[in-house]
N, C-alpha and C. Protein backbone atom coordinates (compact mmCIF):
# COMPACT_ATOMS: atom_id res chain seq x y z
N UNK A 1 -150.56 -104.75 -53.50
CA UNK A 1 -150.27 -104.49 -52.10
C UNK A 1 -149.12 -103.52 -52.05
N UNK A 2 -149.11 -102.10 -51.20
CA UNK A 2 -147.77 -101.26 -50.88
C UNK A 2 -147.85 -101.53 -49.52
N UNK A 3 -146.80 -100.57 -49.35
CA UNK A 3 -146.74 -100.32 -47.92
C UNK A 3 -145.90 -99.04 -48.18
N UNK A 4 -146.19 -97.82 -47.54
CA UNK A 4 -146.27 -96.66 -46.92
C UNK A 4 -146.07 -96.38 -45.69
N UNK A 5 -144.96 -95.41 -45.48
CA UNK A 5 -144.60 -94.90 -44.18
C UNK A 5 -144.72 -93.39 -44.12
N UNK A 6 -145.15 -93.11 -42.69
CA UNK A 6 -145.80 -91.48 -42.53
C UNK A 6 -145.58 -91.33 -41.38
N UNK A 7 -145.87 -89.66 -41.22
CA UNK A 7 -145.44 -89.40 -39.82
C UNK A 7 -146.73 -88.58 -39.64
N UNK A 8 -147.49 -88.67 -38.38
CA UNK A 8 -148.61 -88.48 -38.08
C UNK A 8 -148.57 -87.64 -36.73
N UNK A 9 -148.73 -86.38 -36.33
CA UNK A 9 -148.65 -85.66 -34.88
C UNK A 9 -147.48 -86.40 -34.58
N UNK A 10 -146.16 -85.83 -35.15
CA UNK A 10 -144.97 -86.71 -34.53
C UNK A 10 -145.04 -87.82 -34.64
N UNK A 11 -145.52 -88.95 -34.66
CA UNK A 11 -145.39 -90.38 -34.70
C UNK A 11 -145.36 -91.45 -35.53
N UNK A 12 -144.16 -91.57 -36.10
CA UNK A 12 -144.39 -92.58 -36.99
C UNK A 12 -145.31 -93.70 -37.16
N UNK A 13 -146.14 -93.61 -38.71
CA UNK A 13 -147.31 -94.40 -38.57
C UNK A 13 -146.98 -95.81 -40.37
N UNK A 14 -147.34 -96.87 -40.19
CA UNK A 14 -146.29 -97.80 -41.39
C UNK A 14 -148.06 -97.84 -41.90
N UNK A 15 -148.92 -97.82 -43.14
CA UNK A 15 -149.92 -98.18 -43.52
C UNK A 15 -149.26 -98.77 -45.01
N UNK A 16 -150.77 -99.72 -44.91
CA UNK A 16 -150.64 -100.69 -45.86
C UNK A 16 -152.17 -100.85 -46.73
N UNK A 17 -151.68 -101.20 -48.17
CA UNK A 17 -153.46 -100.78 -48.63
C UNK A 17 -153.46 -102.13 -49.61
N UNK A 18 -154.12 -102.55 -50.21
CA UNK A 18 -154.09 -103.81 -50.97
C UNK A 18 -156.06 -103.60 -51.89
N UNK A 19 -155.56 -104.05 -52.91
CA UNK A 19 -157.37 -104.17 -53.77
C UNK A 19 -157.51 -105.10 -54.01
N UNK A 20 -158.56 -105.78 -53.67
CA UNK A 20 -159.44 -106.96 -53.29
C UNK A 20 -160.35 -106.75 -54.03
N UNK A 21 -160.67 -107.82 -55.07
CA UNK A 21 -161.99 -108.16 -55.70
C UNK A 21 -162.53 -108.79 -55.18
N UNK A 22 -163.82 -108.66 -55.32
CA UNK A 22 -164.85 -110.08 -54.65
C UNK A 22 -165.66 -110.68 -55.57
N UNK A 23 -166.35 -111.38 -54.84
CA UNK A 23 -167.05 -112.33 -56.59
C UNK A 23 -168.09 -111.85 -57.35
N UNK A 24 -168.31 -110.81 -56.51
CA UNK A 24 -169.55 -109.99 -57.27
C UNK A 24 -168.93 -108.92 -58.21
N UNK A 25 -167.46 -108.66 -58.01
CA UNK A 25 -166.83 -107.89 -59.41
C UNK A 25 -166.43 -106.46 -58.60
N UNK A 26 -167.02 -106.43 -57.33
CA UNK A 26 -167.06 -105.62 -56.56
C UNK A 26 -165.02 -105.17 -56.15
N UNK A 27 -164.69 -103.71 -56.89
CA UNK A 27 -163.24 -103.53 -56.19
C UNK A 27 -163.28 -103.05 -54.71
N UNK A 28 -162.50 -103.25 -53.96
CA UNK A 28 -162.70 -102.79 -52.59
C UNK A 28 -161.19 -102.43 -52.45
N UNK A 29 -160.93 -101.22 -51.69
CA UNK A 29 -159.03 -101.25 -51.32
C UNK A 29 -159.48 -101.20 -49.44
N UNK A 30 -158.68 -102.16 -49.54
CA UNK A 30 -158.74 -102.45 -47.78
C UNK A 30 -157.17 -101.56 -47.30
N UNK A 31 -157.23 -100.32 -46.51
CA UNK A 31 -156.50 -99.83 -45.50
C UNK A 31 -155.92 -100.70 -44.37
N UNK A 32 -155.14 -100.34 -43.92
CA UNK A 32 -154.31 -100.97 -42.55
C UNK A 32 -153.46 -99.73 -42.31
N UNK A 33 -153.84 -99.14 -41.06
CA UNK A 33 -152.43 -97.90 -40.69
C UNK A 33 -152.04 -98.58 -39.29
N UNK A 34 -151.48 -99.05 -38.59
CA UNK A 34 -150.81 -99.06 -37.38
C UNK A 34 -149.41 -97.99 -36.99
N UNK A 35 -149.81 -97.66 -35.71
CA UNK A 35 -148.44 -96.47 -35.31
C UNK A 35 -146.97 -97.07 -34.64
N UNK A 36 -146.40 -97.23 -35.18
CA UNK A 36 -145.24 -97.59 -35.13
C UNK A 36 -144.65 -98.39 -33.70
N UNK A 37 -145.41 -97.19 -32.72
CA UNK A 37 -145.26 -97.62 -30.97
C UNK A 37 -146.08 -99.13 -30.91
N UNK A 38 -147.15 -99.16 -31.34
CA UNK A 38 -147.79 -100.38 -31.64
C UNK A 38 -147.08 -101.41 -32.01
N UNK A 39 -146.81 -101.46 -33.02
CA UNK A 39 -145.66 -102.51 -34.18
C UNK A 39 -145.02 -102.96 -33.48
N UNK A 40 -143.54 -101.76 -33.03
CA UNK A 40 -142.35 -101.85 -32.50
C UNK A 40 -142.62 -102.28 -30.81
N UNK A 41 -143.63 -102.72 -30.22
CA UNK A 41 -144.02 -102.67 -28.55
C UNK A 41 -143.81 -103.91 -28.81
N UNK A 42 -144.45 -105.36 -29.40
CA UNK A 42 -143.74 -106.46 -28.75
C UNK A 42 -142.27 -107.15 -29.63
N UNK A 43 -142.12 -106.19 -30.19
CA UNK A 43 -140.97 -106.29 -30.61
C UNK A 43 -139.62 -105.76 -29.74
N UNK A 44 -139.97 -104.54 -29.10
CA UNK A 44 -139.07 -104.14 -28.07
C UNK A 44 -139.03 -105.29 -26.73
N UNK A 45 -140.16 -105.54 -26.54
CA UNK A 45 -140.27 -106.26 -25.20
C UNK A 45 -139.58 -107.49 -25.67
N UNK A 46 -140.13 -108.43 -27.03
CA UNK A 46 -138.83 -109.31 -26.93
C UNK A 46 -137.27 -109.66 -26.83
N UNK A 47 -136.99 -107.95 -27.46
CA UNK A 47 -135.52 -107.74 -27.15
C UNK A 47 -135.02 -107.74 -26.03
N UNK A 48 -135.57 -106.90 -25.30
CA UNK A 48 -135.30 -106.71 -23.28
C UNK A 48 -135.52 -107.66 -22.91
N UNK A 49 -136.33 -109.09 -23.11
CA UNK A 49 -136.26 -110.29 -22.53
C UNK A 49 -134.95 -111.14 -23.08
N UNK A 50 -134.91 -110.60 -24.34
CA UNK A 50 -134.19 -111.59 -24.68
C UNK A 50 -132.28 -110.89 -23.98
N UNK A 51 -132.32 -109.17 -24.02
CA UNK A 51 -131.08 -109.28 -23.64
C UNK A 51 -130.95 -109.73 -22.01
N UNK A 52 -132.22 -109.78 -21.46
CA UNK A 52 -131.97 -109.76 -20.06
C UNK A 52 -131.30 -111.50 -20.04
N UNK A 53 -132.54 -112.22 -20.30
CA UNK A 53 -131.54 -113.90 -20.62
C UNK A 53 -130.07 -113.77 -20.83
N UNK A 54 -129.85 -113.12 -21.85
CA UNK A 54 -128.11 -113.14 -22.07
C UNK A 54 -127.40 -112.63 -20.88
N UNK A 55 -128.16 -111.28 -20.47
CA UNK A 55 -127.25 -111.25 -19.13
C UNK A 55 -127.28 -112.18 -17.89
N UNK A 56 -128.48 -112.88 -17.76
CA UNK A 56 -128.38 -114.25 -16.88
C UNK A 56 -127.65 -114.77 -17.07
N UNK A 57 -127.44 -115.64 -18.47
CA UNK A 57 -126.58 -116.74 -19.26
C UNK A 57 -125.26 -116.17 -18.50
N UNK A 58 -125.36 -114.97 -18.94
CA UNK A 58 -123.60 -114.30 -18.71
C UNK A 58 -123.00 -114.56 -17.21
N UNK A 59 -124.21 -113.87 -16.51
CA UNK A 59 -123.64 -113.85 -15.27
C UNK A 59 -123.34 -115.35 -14.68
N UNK A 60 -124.66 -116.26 -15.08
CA UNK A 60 -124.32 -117.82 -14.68
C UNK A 60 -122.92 -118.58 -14.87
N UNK A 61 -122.68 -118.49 -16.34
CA UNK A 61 -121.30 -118.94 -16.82
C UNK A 61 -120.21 -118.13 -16.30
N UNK A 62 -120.09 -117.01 -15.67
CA UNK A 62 -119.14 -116.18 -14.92
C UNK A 62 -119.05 -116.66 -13.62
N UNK A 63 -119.91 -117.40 -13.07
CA UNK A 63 -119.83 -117.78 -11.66
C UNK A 63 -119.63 -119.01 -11.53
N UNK A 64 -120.35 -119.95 -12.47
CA UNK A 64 -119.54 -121.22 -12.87
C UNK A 64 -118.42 -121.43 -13.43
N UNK A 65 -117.79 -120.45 -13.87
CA UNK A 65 -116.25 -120.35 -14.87
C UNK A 65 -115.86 -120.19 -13.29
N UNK A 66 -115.72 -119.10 -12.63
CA UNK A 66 -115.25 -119.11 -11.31
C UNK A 66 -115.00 -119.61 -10.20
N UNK A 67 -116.39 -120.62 -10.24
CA UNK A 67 -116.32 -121.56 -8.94
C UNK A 67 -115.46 -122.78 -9.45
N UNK A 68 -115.37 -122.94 -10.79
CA UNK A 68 -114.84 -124.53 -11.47
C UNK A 68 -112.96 -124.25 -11.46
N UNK A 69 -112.60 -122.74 -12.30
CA UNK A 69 -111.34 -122.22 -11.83
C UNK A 69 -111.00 -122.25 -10.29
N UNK A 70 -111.68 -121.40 -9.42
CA UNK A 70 -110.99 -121.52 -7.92
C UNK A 70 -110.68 -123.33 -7.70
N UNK A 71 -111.36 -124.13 -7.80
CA UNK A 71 -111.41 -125.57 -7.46
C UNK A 71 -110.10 -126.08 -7.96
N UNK A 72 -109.96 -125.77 -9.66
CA UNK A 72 -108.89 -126.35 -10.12
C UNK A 72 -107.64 -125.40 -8.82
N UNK A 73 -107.78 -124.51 -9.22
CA UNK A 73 -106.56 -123.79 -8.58
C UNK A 73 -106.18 -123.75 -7.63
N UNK A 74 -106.85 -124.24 -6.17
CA UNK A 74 -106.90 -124.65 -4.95
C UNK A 74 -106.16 -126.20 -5.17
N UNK A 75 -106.41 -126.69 -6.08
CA UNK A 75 -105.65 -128.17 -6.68
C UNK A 75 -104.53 -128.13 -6.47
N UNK A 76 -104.51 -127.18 -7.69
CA UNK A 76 -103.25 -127.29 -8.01
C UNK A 76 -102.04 -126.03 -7.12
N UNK A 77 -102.88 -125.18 -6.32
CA UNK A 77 -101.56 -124.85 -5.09
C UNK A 77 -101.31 -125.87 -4.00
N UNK A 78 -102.69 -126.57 -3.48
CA UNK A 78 -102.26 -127.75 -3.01
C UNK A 78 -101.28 -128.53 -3.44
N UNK A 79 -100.94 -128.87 -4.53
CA UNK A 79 -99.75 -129.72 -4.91
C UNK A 79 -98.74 -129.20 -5.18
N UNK A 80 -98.54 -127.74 -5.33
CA UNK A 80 -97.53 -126.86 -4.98
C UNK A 80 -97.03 -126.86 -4.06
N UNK A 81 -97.91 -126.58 -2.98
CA UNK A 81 -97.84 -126.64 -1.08
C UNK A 81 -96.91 -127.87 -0.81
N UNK A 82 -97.33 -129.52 -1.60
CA UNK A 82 -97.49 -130.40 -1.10
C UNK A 82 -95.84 -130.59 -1.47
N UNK A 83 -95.62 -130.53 -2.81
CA UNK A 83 -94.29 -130.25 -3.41
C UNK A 83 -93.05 -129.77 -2.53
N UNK A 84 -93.59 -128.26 -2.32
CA UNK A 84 -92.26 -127.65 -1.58
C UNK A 84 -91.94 -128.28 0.00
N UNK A 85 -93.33 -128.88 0.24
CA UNK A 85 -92.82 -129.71 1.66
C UNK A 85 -92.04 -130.33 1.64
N UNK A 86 -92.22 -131.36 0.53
CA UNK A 86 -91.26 -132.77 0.22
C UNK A 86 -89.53 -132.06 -0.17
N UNK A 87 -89.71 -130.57 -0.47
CA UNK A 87 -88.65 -129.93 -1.09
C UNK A 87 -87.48 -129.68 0.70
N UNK A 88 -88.51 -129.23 1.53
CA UNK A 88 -87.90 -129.08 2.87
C UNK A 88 -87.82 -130.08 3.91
N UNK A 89 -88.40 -131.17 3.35
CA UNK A 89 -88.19 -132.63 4.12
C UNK A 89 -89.74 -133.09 4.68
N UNK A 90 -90.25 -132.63 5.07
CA UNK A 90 -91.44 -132.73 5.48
C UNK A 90 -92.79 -133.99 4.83
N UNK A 91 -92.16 -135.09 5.32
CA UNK A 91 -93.01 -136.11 4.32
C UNK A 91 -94.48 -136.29 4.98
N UNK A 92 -95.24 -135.81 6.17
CA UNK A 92 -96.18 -136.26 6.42
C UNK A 92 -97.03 -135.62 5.92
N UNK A 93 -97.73 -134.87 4.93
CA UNK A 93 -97.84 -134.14 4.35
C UNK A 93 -99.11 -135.50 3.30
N UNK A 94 -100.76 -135.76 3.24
CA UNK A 94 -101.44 -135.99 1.85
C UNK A 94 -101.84 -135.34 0.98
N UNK A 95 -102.07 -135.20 -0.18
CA UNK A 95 -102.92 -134.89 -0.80
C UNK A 95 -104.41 -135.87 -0.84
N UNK A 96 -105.23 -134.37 -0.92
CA UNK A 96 -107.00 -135.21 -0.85
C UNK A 96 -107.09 -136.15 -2.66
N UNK A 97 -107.67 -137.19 -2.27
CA UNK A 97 -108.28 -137.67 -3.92
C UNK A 97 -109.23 -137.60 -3.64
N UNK A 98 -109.99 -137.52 -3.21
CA UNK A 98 -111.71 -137.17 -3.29
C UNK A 98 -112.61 -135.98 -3.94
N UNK A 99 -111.60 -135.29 -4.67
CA UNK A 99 -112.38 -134.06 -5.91
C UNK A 99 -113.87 -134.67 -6.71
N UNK A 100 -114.35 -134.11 -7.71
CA UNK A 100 -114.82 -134.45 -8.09
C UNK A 100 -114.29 -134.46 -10.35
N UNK A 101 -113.57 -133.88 -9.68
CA UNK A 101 -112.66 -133.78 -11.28
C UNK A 101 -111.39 -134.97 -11.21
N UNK A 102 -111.59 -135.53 -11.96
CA UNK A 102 -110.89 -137.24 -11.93
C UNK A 102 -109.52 -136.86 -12.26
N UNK A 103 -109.50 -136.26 -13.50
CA UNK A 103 -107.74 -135.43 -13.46
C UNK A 103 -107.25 -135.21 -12.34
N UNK A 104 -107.72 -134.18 -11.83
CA UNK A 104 -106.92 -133.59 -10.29
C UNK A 104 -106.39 -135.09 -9.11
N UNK A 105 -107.92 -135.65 -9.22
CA UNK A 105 -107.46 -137.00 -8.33
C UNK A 105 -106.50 -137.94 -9.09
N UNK A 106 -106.41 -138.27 -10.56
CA UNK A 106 -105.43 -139.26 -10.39
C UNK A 106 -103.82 -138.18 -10.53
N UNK A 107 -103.74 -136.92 -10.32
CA UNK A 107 -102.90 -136.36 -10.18
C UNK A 107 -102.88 -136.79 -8.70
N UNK A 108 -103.26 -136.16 -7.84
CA UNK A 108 -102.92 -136.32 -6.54
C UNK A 108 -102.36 -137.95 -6.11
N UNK A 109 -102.78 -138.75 -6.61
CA UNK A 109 -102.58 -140.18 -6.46
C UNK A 109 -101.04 -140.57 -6.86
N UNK A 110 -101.43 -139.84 -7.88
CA UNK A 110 -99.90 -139.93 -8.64
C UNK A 110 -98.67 -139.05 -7.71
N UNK A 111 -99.13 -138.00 -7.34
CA UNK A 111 -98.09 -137.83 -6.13
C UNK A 111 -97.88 -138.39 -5.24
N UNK A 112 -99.16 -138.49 -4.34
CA UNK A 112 -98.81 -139.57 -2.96
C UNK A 112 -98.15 -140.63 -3.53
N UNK A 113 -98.59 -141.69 -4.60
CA UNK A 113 -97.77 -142.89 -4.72
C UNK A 113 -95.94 -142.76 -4.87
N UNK A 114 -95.45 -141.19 -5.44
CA UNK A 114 -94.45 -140.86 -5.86
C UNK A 114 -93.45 -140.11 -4.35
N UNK A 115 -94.29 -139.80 -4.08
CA UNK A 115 -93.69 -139.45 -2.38
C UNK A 115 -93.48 -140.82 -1.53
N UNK A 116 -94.63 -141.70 -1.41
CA UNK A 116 -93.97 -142.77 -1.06
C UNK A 116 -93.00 -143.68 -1.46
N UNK A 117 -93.05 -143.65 -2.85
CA UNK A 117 -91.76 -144.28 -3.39
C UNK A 117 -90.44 -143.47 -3.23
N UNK A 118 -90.40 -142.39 -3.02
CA UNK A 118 -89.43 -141.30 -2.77
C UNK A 118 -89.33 -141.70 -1.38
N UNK A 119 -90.03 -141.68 -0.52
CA UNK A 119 -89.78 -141.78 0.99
C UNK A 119 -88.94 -143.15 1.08
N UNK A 120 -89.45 -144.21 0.40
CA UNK A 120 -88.84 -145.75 0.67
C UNK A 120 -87.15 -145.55 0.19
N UNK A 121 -86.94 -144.62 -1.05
CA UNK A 121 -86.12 -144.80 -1.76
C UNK A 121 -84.78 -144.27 -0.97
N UNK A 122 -85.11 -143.03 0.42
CA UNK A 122 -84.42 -141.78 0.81
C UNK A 122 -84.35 -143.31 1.64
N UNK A 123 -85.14 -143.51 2.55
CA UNK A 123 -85.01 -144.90 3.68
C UNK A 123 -83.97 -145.57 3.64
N UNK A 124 -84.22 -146.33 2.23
CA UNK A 124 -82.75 -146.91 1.95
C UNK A 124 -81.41 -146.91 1.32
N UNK A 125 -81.50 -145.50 1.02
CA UNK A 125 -80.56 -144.71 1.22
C UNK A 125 -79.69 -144.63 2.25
N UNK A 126 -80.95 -144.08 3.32
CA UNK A 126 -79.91 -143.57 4.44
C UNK A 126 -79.28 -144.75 5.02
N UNK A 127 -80.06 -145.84 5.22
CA UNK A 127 -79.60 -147.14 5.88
C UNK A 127 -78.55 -147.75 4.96
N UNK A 128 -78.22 -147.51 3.60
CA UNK A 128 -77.17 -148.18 3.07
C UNK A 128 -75.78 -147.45 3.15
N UNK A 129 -76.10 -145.89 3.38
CA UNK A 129 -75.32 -144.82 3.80
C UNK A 129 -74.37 -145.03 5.39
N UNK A 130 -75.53 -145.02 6.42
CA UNK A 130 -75.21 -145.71 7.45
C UNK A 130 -74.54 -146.87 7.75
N UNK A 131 -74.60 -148.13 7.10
CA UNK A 131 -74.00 -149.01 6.73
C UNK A 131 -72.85 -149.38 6.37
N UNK A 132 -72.48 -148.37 5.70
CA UNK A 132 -71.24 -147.97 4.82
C UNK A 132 -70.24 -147.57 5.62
N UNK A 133 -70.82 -146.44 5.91
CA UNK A 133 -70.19 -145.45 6.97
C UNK A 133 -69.33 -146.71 8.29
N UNK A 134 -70.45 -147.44 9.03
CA UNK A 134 -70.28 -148.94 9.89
C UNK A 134 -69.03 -149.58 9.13
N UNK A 135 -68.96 -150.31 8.24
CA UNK A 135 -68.12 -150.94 7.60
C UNK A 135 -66.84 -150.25 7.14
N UNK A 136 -66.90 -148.63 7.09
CA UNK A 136 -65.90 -148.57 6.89
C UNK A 136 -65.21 -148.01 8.13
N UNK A 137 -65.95 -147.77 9.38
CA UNK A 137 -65.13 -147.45 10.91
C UNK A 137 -64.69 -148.80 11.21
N UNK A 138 -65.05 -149.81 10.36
CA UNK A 138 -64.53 -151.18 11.35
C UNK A 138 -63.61 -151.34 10.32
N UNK A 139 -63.30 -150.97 9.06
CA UNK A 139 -62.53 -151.33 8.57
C UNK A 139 -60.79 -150.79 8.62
N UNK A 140 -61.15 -149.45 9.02
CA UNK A 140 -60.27 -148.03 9.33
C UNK A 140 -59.79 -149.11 11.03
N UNK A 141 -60.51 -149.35 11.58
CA UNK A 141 -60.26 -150.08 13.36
C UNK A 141 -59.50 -151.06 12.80
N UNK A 142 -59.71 -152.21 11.84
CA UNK A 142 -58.97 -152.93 11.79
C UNK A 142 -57.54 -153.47 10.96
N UNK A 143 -57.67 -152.17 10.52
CA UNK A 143 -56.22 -151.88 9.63
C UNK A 143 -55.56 -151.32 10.69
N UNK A 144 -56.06 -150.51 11.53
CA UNK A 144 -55.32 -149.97 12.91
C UNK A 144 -54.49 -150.92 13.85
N UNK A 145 -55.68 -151.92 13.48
CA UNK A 145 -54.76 -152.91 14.22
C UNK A 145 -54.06 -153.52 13.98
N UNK A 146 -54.30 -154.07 12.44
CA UNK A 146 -53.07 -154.84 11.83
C UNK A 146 -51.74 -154.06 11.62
N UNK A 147 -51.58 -152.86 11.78
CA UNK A 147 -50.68 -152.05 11.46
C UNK A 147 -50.17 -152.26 13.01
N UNK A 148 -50.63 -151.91 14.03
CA UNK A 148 -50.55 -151.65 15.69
C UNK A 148 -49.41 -152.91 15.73
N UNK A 149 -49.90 -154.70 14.89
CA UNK A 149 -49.69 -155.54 15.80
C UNK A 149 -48.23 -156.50 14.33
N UNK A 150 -48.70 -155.27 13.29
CA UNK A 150 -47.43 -156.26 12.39
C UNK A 150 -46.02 -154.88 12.84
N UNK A 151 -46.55 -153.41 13.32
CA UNK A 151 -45.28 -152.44 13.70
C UNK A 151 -44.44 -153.12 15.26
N UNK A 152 -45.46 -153.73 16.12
CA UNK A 152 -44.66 -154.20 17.21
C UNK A 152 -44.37 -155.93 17.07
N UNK A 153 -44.52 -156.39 16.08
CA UNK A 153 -44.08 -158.16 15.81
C UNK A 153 -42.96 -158.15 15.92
N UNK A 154 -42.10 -159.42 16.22
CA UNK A 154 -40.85 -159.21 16.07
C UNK A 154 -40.34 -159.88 14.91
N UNK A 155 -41.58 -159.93 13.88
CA UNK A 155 -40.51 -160.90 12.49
C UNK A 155 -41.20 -160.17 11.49
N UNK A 156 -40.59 -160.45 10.72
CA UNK A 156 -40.45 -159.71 9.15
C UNK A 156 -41.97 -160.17 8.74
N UNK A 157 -42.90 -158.70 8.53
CA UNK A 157 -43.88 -159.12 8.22
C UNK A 157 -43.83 -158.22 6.49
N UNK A 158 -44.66 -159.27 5.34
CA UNK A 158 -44.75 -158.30 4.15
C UNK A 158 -45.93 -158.54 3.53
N UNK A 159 -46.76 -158.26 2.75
CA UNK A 159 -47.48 -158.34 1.59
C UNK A 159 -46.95 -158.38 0.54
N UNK A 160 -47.40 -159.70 -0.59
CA UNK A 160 -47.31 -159.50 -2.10
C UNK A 160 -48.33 -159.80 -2.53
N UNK A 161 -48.73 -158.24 -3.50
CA UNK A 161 -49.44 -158.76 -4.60
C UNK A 161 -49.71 -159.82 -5.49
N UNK A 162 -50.43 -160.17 -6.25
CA UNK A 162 -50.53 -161.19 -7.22
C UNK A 162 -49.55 -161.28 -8.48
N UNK A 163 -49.79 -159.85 -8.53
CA UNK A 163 -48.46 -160.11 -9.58
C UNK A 163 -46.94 -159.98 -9.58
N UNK A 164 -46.73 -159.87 -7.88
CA UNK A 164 -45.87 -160.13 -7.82
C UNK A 164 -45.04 -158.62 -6.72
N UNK A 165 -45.72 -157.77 -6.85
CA UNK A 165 -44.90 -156.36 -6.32
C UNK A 165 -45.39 -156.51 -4.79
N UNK A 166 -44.83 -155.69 -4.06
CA UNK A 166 -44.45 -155.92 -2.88
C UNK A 166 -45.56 -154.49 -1.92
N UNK A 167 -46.60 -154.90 -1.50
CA UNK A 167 -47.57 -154.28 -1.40
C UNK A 167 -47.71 -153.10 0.42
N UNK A 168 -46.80 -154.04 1.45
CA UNK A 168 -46.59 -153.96 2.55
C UNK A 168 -45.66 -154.52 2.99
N UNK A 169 -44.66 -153.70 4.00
CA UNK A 169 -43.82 -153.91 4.27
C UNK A 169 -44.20 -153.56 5.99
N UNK A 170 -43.18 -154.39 6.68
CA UNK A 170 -43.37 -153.77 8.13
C UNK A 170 -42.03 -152.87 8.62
N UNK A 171 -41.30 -152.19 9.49
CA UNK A 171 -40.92 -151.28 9.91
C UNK A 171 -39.61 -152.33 9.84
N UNK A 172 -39.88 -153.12 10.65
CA UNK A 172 -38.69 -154.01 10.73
C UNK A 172 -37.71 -154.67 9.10
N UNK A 173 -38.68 -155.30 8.84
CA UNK A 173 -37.65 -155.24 7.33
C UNK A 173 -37.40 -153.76 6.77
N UNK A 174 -38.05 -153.02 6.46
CA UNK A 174 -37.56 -151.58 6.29
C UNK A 174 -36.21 -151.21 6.77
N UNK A 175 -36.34 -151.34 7.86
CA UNK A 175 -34.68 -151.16 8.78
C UNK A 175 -33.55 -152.41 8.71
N UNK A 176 -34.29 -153.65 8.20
CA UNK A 176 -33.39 -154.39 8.05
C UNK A 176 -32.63 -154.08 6.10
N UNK A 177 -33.07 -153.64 5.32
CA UNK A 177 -32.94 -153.46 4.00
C UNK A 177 -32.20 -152.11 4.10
N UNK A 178 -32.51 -151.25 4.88
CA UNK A 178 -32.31 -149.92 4.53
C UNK A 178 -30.41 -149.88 4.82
């Protein structure tokens, strides 16, 4: 068996020749010429199908890479968004959990639960702040007064410490010592 390549009126032609005995002793050489356009025709056509698929494939996974990116990324400026609110005070402000990407939702979850614990935490804050503030105008009022009512007493008023030193004095012993 060969195989032989030729060019025929311009056209490449691939022939093939092989000798065959038969049982009668008989040699025979069997020819085969096919022209190349022949050969190479469903061979071309499977290529163009096959690159056209790849450019499907391509374009599909480009639009699914795209639609799956925008989603995440809409996520995650949402919780950007949601962030800088909490940054300017603004607590009424959810994030959605209803995605379909479970990350993103127990992210979002994980914020709301963290904003509300932040919200409770600022709450009692302010009310222990407030509080403070209360206790110490009544405390400032009532040193005012004890001062108001031991400066006009008419007897020797003093404080001692525990260990002994002399912590407050009133106006009157002052002037009586001095």
């Amino acid at each position: 068996e060969q195989q032989v390549e030729f060019t025929l009126e311009g056209e490449k032609q691939f022939m093939q020749f092989q000798s065959v005995r038969d049982p009668y002793g008989v040699d025979w050489i069997v020819v085969v010429v096919i022209p190349e356009s022949a050969f190479m025709e469903r061979i071309n056509k499977g290529n163009t199908l096959t690159i056209q698929l790849i450019f499907i494939t391509l374009i599909i996974a480009v639009a699914t890479s795209l639609f799956f990116t925008s989603k995440i990324t809409n996520r995650i400026l949402q919780l950007d968004s949601s962030a800088q609110s909490l940054a300017l005070g603004e607590w009424g402000r959810e994030l959605d959990t209803s995605t379909r990407i479970a990350e993103l939702n127990g992210l979002a979850v994980s914020f709301n639960q963290m904003k509300e614990q932040l919200g409770r935490t600022l709450d009692a804050l302010t009310t222990e702040v407030e509080e403070r503030k209360r206790a110490e105008e009544a405390l400032r009022e009532s040193e005012a007064r004890f001062r108001a009512i031991s400066e006009t007493a008419g007897d020797y008023i003093f404080m001692v410490a525990p260990d002994g030193s002399v912590r407050y004095t009133n106006e009157l012993i002052a002037r009586a010592f001095v």
